[in-house]
PDB file of N, CA and C in Angstrom:
ATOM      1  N   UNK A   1     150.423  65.787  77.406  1.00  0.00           N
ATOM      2  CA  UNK A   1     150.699  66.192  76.049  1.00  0.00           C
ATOM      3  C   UNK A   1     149.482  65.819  75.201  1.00  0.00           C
ATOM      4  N   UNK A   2     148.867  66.544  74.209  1.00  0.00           N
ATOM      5  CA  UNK A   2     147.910  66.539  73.528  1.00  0.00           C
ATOM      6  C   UNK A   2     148.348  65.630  72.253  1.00  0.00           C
ATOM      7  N   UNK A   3     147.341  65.040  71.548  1.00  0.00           N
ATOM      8  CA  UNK A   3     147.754  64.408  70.634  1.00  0.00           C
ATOM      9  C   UNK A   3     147.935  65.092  69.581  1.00  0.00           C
ATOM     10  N   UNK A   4     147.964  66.411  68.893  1.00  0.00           N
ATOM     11  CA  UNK A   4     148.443  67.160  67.960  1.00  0.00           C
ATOM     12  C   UNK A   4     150.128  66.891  68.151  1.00  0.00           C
ATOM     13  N   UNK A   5     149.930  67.516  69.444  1.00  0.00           N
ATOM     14  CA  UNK A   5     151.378  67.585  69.696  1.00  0.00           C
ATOM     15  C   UNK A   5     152.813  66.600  69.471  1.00  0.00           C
ATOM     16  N   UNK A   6     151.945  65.497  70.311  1.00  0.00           N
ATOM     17  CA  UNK A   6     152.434  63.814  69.974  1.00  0.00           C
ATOM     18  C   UNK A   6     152.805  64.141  68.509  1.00  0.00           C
ATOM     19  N   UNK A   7     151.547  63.966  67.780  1.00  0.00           N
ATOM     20  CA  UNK A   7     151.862  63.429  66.189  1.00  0.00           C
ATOM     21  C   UNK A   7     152.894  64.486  65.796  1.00  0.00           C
ATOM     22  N   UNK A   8     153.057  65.546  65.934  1.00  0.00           N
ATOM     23  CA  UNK A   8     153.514  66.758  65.612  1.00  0.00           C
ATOM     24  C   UNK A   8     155.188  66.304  65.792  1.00  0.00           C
ATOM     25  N   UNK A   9     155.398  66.209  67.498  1.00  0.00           N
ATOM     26  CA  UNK A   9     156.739  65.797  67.886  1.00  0.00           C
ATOM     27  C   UNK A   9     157.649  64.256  67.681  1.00  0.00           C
ATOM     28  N   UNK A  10     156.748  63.406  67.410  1.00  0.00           N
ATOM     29  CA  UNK A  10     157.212  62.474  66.597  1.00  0.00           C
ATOM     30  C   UNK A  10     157.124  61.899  65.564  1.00  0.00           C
ATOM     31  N   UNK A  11     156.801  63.051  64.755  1.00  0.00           N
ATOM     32  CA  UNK A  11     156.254  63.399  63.042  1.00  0.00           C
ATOM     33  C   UNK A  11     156.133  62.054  62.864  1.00  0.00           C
ATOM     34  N   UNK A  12     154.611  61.672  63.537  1.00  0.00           N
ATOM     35  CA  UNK A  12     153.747  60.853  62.530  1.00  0.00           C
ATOM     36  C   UNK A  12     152.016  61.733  62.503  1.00  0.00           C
ATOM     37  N   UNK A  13     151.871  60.904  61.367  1.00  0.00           N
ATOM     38  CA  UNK A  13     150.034  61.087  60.959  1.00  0.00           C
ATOM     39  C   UNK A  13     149.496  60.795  62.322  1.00  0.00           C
ATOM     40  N   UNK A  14     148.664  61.667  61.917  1.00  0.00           N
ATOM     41  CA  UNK A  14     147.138  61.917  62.830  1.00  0.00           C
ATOM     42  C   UNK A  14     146.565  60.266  62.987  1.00  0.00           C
ATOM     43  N   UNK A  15     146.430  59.510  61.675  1.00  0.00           N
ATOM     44  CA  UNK A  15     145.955  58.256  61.637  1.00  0.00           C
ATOM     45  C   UNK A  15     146.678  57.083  61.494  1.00  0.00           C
ATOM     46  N   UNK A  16     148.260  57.465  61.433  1.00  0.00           N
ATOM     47  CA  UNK A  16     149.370  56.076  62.011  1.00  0.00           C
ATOM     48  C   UNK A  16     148.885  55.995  63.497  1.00  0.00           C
ATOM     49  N   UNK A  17     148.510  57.659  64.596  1.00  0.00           N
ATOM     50  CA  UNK A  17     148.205  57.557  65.752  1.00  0.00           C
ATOM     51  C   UNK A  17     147.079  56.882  65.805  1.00  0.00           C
ATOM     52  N   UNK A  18     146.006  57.577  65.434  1.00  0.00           N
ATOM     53  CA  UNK A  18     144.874  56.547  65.529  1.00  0.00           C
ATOM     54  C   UNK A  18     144.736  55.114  65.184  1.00  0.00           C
ATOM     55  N   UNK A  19     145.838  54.348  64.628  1.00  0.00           N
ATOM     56  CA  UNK A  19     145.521  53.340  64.015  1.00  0.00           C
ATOM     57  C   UNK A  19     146.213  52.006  65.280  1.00  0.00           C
ATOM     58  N   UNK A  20     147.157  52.887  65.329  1.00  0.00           N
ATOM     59  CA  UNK A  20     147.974  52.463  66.884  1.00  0.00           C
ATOM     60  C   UNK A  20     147.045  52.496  68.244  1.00  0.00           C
ATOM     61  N   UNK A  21     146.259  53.139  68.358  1.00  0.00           N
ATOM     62  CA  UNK A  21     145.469  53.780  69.284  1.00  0.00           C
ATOM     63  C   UNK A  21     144.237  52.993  69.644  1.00  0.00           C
ATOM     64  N   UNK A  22     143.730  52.761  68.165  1.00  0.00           N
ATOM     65  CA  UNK A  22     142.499  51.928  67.974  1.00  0.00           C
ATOM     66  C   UNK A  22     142.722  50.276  67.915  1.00  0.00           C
ATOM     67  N   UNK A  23     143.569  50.193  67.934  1.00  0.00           N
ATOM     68  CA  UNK A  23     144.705  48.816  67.877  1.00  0.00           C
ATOM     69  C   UNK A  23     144.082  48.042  66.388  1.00  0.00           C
ATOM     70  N   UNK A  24     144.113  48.923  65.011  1.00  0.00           N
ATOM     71  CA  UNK A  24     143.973  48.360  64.000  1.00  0.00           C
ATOM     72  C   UNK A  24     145.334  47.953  63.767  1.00  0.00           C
ATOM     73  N   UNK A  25     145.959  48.865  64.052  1.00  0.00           N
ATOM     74  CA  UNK A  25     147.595  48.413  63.561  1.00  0.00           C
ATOM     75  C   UNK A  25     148.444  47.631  64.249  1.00  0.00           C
ATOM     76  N   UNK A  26     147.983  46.034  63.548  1.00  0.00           N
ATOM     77  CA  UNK A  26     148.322  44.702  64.415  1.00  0.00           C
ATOM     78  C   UNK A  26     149.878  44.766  64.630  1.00  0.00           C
ATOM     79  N   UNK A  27     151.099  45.397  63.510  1.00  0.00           N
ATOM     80  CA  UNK A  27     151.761  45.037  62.999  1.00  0.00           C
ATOM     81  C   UNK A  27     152.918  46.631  63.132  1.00  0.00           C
ATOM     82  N   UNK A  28     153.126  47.206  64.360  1.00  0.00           N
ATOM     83  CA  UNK A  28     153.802  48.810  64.561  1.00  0.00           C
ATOM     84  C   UNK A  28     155.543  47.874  64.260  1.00  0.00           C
ATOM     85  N   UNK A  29     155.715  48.900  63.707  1.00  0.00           N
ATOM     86  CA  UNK A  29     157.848  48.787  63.786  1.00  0.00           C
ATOM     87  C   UNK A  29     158.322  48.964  65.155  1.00  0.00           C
ATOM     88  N   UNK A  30     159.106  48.521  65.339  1.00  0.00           N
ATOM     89  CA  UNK A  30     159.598  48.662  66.436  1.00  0.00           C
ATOM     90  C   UNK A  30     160.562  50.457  66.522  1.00  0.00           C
ATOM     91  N   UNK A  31     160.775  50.610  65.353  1.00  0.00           N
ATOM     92  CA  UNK A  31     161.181  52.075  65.177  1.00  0.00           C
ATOM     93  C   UNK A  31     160.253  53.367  65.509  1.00  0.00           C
ATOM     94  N   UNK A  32     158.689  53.020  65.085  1.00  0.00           N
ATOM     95  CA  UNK A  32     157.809  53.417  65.877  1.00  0.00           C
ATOM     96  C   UNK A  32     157.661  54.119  66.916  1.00  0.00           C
ATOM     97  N   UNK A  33     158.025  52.462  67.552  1.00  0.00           N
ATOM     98  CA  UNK A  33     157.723  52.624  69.053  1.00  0.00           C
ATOM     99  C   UNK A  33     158.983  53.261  69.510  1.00  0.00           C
ATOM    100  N   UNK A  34     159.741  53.534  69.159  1.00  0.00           N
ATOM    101  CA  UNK A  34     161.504  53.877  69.974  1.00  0.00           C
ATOM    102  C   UNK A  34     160.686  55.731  69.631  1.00  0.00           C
ATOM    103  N   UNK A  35     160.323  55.936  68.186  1.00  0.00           N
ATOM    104  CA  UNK A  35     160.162  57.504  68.241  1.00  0.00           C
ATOM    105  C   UNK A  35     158.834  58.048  68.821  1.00  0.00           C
ATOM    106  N   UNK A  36     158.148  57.674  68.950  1.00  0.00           N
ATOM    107  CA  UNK A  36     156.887  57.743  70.269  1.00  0.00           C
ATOM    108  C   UNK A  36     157.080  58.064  71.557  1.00  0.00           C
ATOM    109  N   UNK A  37     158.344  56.747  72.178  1.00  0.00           N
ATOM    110  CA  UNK A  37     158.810  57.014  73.410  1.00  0.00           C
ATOM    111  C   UNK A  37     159.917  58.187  73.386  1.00  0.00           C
ATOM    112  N   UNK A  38     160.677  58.232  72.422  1.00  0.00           N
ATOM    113  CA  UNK A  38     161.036  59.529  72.414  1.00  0.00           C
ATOM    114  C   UNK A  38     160.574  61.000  72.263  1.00  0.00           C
ATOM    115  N   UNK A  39     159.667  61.201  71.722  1.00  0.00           N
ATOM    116  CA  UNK A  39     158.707  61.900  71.651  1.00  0.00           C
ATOM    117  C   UNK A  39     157.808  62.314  73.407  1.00  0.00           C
ATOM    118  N   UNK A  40     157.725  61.167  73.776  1.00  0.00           N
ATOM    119  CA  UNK A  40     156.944  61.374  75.381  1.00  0.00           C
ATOM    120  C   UNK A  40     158.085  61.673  76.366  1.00  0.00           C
ATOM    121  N   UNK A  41     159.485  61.399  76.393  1.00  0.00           N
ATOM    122  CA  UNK A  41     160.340  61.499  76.858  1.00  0.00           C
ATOM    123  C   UNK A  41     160.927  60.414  77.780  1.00  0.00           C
ATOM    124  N   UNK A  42     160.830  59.130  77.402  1.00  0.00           N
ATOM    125  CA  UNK A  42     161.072  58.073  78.136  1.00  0.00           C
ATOM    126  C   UNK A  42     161.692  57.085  77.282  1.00  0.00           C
ATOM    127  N   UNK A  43     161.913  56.350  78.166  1.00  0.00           N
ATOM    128  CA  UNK A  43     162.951  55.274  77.845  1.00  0.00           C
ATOM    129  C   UNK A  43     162.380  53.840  77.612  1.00  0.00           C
ATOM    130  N   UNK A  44     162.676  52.816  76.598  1.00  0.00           N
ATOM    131  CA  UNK A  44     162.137  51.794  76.629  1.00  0.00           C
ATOM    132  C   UNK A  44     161.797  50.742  77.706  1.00  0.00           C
ATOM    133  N   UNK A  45     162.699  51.432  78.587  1.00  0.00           N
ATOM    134  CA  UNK A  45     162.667  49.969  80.064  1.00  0.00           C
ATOM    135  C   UNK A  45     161.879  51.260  80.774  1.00  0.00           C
ATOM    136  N   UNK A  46     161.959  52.082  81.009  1.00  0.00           N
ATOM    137  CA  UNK A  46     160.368  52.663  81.853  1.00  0.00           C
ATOM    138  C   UNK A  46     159.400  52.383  81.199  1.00  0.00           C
ATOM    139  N   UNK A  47     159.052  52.387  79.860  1.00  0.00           N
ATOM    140  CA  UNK A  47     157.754  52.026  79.454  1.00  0.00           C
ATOM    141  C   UNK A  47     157.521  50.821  79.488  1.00  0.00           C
ATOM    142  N   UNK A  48     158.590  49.931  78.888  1.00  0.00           N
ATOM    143  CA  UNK A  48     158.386  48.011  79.117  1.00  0.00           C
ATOM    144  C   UNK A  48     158.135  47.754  80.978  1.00  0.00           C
ATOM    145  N   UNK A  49     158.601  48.752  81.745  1.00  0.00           N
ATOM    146  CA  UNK A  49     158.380  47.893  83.166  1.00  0.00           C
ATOM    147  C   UNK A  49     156.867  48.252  83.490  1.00  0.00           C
ATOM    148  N   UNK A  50     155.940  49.168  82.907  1.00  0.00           N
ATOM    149  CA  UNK A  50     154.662  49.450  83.152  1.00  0.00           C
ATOM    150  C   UNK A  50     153.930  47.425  83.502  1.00  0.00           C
ATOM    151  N   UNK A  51     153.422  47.128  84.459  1.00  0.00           N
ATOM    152  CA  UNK A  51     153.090  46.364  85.014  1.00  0.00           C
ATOM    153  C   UNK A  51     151.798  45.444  83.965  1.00  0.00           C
ATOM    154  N   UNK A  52     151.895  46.614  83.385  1.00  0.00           N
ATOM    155  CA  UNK A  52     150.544  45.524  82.081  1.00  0.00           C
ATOM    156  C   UNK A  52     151.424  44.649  81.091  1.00  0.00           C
ATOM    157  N   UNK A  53     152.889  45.035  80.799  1.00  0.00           N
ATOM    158  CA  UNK A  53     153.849  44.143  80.537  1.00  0.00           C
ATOM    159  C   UNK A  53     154.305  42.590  81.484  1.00  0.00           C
ATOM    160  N   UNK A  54     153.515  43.059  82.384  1.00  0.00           N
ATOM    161  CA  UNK A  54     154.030  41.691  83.319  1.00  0.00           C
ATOM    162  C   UNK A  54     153.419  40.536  82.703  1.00  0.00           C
ATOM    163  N   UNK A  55     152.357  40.683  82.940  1.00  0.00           N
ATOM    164  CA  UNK A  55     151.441  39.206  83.006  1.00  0.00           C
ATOM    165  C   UNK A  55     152.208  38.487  82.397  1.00  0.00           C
ATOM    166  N   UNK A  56     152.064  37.367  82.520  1.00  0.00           N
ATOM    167  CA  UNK A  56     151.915  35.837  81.753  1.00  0.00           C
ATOM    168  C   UNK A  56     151.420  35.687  80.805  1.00  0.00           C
ATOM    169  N   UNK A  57     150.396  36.163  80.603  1.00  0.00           N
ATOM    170  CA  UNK A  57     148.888  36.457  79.779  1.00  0.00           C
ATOM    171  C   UNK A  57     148.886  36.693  78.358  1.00  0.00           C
ATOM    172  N   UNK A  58     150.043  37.668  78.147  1.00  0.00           N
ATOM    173  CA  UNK A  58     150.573  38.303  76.910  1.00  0.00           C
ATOM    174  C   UNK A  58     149.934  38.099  75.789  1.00  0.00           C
ATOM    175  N   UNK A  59     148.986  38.354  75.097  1.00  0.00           N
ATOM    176  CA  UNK A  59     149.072  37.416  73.813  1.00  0.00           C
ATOM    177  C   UNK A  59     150.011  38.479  72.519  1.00  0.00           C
ATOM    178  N   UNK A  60     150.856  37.396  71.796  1.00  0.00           N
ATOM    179  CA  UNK A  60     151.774  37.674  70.906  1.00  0.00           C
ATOM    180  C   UNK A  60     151.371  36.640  69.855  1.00  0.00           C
ATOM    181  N   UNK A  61     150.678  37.949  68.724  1.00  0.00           N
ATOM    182  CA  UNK A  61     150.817  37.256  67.651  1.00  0.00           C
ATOM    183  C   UNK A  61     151.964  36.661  66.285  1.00  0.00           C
ATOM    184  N   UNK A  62     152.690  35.539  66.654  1.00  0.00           N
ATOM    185  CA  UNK A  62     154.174  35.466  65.827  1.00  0.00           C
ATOM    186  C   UNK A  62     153.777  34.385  65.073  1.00  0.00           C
ATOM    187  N   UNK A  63     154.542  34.983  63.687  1.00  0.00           N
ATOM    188  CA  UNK A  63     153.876  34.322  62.538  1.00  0.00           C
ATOM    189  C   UNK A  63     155.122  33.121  61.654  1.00  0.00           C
TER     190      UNK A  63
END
């Protein structure tokens, strides 16, 4: 899927994508992320089991 399309099908900006993308945007909603993955057609536990979720490593910035 092209990124027109993306932004198109989960009606966000061209530059909420890019900002997500470029990882300026320290700080995504978690609503976001639910219409993104809906948008790609997947489910939160197929995308959370992607193996770069594993590590230990994580860094989480919590304030």
């Amino acid at each position: 899927m092209g990124v027109y399309t993306l932004c198109t099908k989960a009606t966000i900006s061209y530059e909420t994508y890019r900002s997500i993308r470029k990882n300026r945007n320290k700080d995504i909603y978690l609503r976001t992320i639910f219409i993104l993955l809906k948008a790609l057609e997947t489910t939160p536990k197929e995308f959370f089991a992607d193996e770069r979720f594993q590590s230990e490593e994580l860094d989480f910035d919590i304030k």
